[in-house]
PDB file of N, CA and C in Angstrom:
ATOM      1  N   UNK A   1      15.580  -4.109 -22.602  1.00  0.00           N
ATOM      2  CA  UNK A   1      14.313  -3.403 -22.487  1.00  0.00           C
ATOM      3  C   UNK A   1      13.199  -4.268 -23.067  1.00  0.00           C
ATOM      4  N   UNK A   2      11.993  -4.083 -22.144  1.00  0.00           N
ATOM      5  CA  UNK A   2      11.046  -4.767 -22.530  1.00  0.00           C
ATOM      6  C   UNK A   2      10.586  -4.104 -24.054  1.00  0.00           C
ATOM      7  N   UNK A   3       9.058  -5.415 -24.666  1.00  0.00           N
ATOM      8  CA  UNK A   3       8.604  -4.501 -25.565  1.00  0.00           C
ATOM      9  C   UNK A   3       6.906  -4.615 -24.839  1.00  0.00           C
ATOM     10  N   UNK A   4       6.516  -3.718 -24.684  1.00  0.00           N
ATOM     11  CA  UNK A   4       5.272  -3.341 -24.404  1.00  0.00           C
ATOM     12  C   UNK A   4       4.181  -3.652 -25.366  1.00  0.00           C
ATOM     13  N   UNK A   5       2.856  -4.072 -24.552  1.00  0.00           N
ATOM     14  CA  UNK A   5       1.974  -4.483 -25.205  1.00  0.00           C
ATOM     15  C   UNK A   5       1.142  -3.940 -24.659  1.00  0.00           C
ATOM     16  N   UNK A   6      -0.031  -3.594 -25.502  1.00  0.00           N
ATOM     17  CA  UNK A   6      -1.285  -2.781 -24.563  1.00  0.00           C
ATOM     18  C   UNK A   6      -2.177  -3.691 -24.565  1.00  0.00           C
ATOM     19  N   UNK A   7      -3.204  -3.582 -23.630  1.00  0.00           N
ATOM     20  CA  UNK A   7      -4.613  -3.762 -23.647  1.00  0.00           C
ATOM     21  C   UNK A   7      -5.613  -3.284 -23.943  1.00  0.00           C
ATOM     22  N   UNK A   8      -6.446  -2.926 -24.784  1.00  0.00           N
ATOM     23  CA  UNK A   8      -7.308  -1.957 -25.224  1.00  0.00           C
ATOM     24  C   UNK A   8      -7.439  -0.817 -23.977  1.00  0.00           C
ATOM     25  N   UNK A   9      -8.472  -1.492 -23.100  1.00  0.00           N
ATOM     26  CA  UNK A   9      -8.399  -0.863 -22.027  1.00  0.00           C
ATOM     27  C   UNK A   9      -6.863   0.234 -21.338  1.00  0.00           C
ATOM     28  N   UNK A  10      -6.507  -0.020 -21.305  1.00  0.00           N
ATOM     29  CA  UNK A  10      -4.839   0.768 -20.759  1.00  0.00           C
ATOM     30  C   UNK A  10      -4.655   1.403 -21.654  1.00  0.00           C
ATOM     31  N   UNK A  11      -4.343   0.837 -23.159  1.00  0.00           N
ATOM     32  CA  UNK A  11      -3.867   2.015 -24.132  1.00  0.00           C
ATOM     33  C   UNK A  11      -5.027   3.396 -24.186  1.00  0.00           C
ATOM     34  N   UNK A  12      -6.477   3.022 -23.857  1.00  0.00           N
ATOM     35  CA  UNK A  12      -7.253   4.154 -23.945  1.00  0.00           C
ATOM     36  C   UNK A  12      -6.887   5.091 -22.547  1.00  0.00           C
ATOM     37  N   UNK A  13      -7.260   4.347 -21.495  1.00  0.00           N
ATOM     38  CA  UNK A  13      -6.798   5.490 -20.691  1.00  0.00           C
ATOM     39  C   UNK A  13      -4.925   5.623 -20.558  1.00  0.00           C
ATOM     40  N   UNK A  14      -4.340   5.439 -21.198  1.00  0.00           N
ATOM     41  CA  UNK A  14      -3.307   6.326 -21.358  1.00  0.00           C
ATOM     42  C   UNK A  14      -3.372   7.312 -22.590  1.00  0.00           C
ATOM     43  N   UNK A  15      -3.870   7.160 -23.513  1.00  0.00           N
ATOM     44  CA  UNK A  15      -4.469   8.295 -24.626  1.00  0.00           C
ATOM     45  C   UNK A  15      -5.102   9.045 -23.685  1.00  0.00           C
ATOM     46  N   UNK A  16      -6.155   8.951 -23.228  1.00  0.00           N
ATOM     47  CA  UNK A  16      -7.113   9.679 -21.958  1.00  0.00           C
ATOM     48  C   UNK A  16      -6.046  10.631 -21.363  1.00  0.00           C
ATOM     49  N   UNK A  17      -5.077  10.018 -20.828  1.00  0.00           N
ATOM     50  CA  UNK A  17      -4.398  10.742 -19.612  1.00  0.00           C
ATOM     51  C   UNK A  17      -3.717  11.570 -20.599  1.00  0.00           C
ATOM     52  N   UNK A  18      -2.314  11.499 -21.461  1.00  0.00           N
ATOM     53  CA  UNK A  18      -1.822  12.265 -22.438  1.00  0.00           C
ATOM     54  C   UNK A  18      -2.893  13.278 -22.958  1.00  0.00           C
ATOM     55  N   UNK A  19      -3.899  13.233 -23.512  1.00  0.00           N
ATOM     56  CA  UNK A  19      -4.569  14.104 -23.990  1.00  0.00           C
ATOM     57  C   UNK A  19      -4.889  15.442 -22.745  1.00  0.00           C
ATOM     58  N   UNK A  20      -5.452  14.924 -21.704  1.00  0.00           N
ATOM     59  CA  UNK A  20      -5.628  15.813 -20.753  1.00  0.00           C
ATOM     60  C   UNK A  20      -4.549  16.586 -19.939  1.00  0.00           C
ATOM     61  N   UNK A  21      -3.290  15.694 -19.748  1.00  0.00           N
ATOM     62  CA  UNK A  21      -2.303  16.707 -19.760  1.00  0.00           C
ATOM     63  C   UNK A  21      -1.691  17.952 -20.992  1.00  0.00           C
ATOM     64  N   UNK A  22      -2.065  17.197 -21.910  1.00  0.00           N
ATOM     65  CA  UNK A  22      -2.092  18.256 -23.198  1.00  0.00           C
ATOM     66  C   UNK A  22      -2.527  19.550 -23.391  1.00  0.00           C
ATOM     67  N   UNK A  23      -4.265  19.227 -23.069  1.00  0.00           N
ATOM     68  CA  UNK A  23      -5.305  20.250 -23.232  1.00  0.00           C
ATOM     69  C   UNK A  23      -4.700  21.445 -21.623  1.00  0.00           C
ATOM     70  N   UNK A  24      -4.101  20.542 -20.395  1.00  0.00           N
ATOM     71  CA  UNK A  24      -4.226  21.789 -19.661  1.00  0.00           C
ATOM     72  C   UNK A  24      -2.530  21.918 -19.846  1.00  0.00           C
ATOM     73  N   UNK A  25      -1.300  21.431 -20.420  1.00  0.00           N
ATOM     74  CA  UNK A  25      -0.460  22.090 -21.024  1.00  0.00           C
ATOM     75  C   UNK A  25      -0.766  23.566 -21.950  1.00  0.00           C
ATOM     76  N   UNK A  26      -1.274  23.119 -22.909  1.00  0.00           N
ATOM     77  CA  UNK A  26      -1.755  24.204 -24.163  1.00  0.00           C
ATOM     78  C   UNK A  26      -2.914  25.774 -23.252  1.00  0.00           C
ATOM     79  N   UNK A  27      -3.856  25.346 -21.997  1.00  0.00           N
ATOM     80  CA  UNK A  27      -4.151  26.777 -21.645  1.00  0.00           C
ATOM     81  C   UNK A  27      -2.934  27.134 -20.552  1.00  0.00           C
ATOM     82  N   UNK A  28      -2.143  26.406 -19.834  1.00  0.00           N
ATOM     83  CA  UNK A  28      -0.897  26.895 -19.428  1.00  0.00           C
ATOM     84  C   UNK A  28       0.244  27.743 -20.053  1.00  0.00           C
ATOM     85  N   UNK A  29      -0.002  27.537 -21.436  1.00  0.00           N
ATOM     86  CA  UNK A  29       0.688  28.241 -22.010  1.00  0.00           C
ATOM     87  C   UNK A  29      -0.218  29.221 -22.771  1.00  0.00           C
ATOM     88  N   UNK A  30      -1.043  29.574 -22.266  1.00  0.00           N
ATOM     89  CA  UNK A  30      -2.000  30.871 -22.792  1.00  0.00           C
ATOM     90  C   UNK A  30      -2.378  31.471 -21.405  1.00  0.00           C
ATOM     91  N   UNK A  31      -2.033  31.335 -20.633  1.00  0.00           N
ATOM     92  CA  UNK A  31      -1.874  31.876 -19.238  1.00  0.00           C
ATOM     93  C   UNK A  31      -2.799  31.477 -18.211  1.00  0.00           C
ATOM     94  N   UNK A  32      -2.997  30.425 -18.125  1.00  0.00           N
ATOM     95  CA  UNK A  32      -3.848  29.612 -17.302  1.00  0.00           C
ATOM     96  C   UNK A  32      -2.694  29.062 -16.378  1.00  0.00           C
ATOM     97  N   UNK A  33      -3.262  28.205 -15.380  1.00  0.00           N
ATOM     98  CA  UNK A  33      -2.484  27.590 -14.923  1.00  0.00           C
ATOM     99  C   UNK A  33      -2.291  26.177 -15.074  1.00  0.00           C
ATOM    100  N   UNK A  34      -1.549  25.319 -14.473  1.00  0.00           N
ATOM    101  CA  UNK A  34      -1.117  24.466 -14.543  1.00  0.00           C
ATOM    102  C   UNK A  34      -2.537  23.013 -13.582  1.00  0.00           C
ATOM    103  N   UNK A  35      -2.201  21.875 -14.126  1.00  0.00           N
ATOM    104  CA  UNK A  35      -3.746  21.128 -13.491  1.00  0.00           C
ATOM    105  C   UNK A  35      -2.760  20.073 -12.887  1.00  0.00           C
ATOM    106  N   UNK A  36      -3.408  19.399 -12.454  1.00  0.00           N
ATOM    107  CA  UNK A  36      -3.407  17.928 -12.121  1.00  0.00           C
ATOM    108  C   UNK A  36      -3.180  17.222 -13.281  1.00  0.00           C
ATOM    109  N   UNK A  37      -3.633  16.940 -14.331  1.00  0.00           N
ATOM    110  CA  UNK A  37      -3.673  16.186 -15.416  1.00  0.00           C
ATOM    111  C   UNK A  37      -1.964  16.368 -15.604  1.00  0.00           C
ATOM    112  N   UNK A  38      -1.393  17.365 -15.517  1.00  0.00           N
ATOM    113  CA  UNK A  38      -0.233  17.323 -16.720  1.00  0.00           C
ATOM    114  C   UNK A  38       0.968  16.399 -15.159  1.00  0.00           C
ATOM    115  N   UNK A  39       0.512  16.836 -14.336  1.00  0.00           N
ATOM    116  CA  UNK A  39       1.587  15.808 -13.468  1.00  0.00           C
ATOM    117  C   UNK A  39       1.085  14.470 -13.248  1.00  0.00           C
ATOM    118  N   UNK A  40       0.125  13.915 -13.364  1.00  0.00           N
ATOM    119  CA  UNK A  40      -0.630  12.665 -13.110  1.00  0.00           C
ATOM    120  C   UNK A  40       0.180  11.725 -14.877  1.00  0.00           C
ATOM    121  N   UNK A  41      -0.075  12.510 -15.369  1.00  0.00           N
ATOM    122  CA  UNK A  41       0.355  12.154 -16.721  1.00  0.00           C
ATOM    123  C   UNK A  41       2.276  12.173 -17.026  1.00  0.00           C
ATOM    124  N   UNK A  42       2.446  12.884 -16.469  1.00  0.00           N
ATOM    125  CA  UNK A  42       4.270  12.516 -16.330  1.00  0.00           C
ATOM    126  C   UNK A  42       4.571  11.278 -15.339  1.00  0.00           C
ATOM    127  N   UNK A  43       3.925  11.405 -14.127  1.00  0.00           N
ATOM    128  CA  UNK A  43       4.215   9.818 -13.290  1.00  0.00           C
ATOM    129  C   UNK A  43       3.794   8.725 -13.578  1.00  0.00           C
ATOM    130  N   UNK A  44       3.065   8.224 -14.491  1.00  0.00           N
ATOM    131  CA  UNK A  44       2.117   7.496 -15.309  1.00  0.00           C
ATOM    132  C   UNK A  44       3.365   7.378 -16.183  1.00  0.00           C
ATOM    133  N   UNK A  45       3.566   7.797 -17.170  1.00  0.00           N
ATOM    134  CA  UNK A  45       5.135   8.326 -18.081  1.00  0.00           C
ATOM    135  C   UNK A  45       5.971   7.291 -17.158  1.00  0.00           C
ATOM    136  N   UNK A  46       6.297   8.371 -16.834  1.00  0.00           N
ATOM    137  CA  UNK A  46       7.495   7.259 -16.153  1.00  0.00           C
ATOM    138  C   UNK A  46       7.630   5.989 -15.471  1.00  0.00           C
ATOM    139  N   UNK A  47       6.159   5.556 -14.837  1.00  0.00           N
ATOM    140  CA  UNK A  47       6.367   4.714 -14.434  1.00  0.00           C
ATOM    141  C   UNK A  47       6.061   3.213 -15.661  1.00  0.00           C
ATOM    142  N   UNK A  48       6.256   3.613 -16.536  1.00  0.00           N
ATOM    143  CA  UNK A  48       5.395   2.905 -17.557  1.00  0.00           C
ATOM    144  C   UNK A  48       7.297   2.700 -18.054  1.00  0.00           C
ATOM    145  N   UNK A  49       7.697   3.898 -18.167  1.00  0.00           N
ATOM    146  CA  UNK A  49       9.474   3.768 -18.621  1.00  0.00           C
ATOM    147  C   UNK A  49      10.182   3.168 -17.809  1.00  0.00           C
ATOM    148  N   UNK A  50      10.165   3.041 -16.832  1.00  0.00           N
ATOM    149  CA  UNK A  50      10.567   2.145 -15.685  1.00  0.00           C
ATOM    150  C   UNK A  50      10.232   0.764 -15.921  1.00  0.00           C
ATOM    151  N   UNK A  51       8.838   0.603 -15.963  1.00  0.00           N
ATOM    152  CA  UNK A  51       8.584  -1.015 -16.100  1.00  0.00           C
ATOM    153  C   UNK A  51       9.328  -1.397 -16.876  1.00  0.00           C
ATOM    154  N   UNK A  52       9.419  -0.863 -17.936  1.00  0.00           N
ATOM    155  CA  UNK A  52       9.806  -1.566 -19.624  1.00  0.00           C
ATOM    156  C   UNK A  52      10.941  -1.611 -19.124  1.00  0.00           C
ATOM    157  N   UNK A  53      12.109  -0.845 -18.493  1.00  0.00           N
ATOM    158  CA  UNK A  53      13.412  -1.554 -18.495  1.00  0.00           C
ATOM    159  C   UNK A  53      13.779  -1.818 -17.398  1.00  0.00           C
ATOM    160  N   UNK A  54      12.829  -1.722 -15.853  1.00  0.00           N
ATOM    161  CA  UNK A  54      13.384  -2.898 -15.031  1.00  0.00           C
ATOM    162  C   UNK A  54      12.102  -2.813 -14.050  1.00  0.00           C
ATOM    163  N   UNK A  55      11.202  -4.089 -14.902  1.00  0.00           N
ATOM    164  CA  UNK A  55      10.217  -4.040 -13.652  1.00  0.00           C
ATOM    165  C   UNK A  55      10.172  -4.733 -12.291  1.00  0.00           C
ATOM    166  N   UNK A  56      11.497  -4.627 -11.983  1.00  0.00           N
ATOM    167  CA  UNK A  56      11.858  -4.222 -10.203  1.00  0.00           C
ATOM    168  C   UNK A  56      11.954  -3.387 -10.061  1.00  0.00           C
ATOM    169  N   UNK A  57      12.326  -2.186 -10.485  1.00  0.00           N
ATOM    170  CA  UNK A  57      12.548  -1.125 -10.134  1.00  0.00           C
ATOM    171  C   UNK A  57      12.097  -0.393  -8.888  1.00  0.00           C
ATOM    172  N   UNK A  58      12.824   0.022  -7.902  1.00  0.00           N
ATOM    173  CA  UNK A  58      12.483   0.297  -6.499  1.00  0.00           C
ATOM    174  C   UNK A  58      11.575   1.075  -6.253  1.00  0.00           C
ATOM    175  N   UNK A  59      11.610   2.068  -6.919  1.00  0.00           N
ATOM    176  CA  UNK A  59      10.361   2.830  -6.956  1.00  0.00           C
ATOM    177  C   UNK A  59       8.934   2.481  -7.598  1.00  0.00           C
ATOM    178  N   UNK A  60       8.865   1.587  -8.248  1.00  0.00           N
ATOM    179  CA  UNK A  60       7.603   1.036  -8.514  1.00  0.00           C
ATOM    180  C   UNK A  60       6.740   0.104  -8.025  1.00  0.00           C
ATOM    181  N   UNK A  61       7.262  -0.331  -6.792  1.00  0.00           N
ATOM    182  CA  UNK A  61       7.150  -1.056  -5.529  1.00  0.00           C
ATOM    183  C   UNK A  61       6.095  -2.193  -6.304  1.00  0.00           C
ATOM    184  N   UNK A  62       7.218  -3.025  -7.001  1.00  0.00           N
ATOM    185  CA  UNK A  62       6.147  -4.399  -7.755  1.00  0.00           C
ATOM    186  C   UNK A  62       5.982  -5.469  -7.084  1.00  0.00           C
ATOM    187  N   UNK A  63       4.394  -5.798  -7.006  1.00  0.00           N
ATOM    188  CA  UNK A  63       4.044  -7.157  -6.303  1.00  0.00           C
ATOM    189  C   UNK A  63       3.289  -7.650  -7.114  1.00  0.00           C
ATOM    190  N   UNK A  64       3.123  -8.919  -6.406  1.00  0.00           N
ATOM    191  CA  UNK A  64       1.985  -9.906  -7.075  1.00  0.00           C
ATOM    192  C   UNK A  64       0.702  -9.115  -6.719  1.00  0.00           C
ATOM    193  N   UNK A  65      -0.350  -9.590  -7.384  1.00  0.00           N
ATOM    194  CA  UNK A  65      -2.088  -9.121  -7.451  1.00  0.00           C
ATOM    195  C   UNK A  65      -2.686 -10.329  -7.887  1.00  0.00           C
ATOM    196  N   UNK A  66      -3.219 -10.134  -7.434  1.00  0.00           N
ATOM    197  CA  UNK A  66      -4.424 -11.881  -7.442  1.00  0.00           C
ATOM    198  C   UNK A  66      -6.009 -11.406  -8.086  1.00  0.00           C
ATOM    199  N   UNK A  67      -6.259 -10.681  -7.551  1.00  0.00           N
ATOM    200  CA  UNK A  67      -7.975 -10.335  -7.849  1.00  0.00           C
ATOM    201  C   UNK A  67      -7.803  -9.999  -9.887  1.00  0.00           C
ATOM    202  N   UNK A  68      -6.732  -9.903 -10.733  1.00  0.00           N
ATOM    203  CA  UNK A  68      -6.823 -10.161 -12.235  1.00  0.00           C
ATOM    204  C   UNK A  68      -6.173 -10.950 -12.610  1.00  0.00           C
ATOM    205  N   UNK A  69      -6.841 -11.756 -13.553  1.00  0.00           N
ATOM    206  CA  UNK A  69      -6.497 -12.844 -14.130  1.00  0.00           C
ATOM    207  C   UNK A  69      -5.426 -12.470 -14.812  1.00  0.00           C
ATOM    208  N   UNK A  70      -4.262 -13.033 -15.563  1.00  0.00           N
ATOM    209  CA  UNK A  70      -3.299 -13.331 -16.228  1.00  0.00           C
ATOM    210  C   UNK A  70      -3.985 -13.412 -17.623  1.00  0.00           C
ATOM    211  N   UNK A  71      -4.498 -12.000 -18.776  1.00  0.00           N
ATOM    212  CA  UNK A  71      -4.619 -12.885 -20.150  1.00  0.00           C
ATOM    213  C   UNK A  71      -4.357 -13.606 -20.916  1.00  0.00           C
ATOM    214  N   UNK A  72      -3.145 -14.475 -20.995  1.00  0.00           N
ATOM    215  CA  UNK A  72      -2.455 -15.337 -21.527  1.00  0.00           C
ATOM    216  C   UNK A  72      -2.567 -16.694 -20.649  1.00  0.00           C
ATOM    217  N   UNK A  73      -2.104 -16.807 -19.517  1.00  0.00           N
ATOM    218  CA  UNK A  73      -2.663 -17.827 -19.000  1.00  0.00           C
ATOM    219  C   UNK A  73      -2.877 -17.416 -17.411  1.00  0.00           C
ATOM    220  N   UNK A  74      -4.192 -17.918 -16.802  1.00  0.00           N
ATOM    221  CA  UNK A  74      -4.304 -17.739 -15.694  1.00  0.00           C
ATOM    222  C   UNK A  74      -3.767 -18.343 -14.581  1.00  0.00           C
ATOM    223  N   UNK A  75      -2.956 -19.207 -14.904  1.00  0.00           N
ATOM    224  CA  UNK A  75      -1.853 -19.773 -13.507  1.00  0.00           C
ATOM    225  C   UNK A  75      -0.807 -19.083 -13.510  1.00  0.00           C
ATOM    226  N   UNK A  76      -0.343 -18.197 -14.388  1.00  0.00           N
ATOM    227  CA  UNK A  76       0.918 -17.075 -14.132  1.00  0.00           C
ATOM    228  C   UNK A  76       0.421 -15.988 -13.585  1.00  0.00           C
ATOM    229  N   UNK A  77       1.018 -14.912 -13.014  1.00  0.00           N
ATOM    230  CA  UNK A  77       0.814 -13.897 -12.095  1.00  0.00           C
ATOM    231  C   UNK A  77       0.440 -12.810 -13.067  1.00  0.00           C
ATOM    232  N   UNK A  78      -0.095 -11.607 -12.177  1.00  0.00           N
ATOM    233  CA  UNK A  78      -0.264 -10.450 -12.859  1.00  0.00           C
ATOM    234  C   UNK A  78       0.391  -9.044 -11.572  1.00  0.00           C
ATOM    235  N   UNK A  79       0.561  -8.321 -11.854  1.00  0.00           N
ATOM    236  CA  UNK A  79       1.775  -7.674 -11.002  1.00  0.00           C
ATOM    237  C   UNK A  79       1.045  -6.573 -11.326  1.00  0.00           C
ATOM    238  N   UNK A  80       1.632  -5.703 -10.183  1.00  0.00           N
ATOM    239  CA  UNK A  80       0.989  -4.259  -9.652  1.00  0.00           C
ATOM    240  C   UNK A  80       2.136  -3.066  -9.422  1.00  0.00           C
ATOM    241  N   UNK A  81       1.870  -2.157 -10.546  1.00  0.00           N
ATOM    242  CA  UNK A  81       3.167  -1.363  -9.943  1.00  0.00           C
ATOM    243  C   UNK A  81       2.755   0.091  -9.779  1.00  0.00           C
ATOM    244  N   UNK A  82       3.559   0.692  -9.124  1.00  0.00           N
ATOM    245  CA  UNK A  82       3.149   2.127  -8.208  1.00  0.00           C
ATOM    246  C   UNK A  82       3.221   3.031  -9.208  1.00  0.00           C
ATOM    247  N   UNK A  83       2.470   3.901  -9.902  1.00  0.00           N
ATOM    248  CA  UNK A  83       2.538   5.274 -10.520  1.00  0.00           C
ATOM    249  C   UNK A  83       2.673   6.382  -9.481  1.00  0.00           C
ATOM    250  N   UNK A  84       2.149   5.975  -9.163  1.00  0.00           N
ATOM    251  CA  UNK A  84       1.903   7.386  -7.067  1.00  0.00           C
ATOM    252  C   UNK A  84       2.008   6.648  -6.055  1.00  0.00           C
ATOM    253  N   UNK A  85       2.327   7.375  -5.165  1.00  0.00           N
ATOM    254  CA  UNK A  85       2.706   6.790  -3.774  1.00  0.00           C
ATOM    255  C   UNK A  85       1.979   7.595  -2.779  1.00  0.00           C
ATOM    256  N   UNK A  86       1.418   7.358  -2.171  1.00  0.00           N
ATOM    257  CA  UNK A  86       1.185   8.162  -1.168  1.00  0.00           C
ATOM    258  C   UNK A  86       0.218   9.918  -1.009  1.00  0.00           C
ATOM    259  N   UNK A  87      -0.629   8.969  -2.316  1.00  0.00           N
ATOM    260  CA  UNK A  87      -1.620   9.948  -2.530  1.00  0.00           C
ATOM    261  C   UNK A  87      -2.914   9.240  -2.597  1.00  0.00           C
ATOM    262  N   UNK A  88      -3.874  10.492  -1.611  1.00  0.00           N
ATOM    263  CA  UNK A  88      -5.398   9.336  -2.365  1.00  0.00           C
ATOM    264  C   UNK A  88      -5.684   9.066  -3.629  1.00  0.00           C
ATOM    265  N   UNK A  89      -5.917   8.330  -4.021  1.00  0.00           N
ATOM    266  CA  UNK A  89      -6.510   7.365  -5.293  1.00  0.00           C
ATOM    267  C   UNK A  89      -5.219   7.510  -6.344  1.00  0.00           C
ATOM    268  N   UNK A  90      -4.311   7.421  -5.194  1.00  0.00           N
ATOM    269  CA  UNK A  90      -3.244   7.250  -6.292  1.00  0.00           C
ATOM    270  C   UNK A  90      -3.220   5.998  -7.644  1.00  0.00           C
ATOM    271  N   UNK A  91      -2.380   6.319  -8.942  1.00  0.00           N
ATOM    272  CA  UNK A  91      -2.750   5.389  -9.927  1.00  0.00           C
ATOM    273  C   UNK A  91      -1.565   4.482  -9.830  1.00  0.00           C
ATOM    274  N   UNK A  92      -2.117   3.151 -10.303  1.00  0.00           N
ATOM    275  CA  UNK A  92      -1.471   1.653 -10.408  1.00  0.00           C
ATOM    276  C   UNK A  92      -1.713   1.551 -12.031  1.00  0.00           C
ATOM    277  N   UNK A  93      -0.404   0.381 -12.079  1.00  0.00           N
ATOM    278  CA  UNK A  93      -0.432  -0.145 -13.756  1.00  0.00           C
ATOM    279  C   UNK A  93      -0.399  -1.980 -13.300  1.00  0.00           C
ATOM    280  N   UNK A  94      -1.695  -2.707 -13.718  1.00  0.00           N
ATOM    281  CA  UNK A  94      -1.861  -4.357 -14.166  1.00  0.00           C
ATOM    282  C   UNK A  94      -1.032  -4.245 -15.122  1.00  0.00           C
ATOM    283  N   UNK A  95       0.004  -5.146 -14.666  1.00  0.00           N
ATOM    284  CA  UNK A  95       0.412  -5.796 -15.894  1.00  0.00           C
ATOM    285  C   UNK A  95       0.822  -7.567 -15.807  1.00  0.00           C
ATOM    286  N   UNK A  96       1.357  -8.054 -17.268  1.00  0.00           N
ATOM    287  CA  UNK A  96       1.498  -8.977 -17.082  1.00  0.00           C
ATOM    288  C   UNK A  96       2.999  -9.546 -17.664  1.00  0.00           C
ATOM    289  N   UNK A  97       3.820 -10.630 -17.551  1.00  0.00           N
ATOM    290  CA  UNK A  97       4.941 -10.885 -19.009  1.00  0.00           C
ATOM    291  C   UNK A  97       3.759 -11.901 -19.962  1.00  0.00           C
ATOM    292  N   UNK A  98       3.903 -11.371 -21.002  1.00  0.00           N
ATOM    293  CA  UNK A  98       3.712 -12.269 -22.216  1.00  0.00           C
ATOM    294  C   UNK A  98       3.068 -11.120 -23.386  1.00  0.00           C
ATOM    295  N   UNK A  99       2.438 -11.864 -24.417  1.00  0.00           N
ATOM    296  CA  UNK A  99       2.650 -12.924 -25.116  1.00  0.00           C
ATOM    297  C   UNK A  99       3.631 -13.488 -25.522  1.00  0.00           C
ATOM    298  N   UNK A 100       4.800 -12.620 -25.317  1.00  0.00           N
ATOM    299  CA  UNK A 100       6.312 -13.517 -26.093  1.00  0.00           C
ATOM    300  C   UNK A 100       7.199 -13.611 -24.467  1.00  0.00           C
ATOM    301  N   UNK A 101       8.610 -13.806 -24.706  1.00  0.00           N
ATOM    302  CA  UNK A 101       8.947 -14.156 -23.258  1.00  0.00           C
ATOM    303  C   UNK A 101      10.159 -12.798 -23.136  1.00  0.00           C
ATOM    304  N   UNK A 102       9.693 -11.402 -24.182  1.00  0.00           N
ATOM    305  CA  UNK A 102      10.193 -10.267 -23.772  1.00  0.00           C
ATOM    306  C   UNK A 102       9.311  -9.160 -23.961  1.00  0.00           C
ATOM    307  N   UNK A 103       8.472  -9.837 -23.444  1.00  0.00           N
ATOM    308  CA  UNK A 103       6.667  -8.917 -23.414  1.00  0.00           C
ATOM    309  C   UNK A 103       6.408  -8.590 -22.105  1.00  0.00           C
ATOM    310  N   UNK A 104       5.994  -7.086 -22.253  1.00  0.00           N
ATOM    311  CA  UNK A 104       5.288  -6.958 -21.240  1.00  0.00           C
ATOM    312  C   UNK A 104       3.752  -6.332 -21.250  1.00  0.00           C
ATOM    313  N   UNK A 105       2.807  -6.773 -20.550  1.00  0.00           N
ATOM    314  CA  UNK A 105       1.634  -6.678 -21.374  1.00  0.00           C
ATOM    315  C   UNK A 105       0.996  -5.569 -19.657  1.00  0.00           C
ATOM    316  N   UNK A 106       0.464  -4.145 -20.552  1.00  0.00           N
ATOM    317  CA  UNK A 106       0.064  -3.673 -19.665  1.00  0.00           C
ATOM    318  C   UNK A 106      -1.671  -3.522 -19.391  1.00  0.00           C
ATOM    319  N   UNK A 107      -2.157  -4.005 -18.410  1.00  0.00           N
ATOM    320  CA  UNK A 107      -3.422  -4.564 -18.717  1.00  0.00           C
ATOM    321  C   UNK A 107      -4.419  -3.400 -18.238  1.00  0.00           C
ATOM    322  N   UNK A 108      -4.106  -2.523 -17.127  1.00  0.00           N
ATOM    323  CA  UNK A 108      -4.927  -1.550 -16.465  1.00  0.00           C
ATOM    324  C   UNK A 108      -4.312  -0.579 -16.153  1.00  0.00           C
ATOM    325  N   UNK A 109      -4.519   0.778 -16.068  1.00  0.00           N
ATOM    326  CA  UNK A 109      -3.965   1.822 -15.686  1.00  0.00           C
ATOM    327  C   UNK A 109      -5.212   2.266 -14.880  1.00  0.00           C
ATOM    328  N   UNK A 110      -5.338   2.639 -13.315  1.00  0.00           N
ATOM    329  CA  UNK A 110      -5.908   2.711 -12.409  1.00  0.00           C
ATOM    330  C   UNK A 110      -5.794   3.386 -11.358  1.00  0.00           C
ATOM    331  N   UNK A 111      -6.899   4.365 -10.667  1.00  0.00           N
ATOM    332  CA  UNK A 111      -6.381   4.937  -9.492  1.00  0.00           C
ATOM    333  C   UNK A 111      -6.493   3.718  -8.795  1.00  0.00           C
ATOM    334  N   UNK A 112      -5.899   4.220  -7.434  1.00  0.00           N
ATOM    335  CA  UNK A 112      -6.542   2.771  -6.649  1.00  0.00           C
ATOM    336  C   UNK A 112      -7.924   2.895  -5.536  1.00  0.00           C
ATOM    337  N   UNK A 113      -8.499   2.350  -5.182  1.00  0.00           N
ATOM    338  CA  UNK A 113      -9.878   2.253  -4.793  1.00  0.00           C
ATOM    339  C   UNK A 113      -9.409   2.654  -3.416  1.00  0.00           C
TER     340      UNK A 113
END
């Protein structure tokens, strides 16, 4: 298993996302209903648990991405993996390997455009 590294950026909007599945967890359980946030925030979850221990993983349909640089060095790749499939503005995770050579550095958490 990998060890994960954040990016400022990513670690906030994954605080972001956790929190908002939270807030509409907590009126779900005061008899509200259920949102978007709290399932956007479990596939996000998982796909983040997936990377860390096999970012091939079939369902995260990982490729190369070109349009972000590599923070560590920019002649190595930066990779794109699926949180959603087949939804509009479904969300993607930038990531990268490094700083060490059992790092995985997650750079963006993103719907996609």
């Amino acid at each position: 298993m990998a060890t994960l590294v954040w990016a400022s950026t990513a670690e906030a909007t994954y605080s972001d996302l956790r929190s908002a599945a939270q807030t509409s967890l907590d009126k779900r359980r005061a008899g509200g209903k259920a949102s978007k946030a709290e399932g956007l925030f479990k596939q996000v979850k998982k796909a983040i648990d997936l990377l860390a221990n096999n970012p091939r993983h079939p369902s995260l349909h990982t490729h190369k991405y070109n349009d972000i640089d590599n923070p560590y060095d920019p002649s190595q790749p930066v990779f794109e993996a699926y949180a959603q499939n087949k939804t509009p503005g479904a969300y993607r995770i930038f990531w990268c390997y490094g700083p060490k050579k059992a790092d995985i550095t997650i750079i963006a958490i993103t719907p996609h455009p």
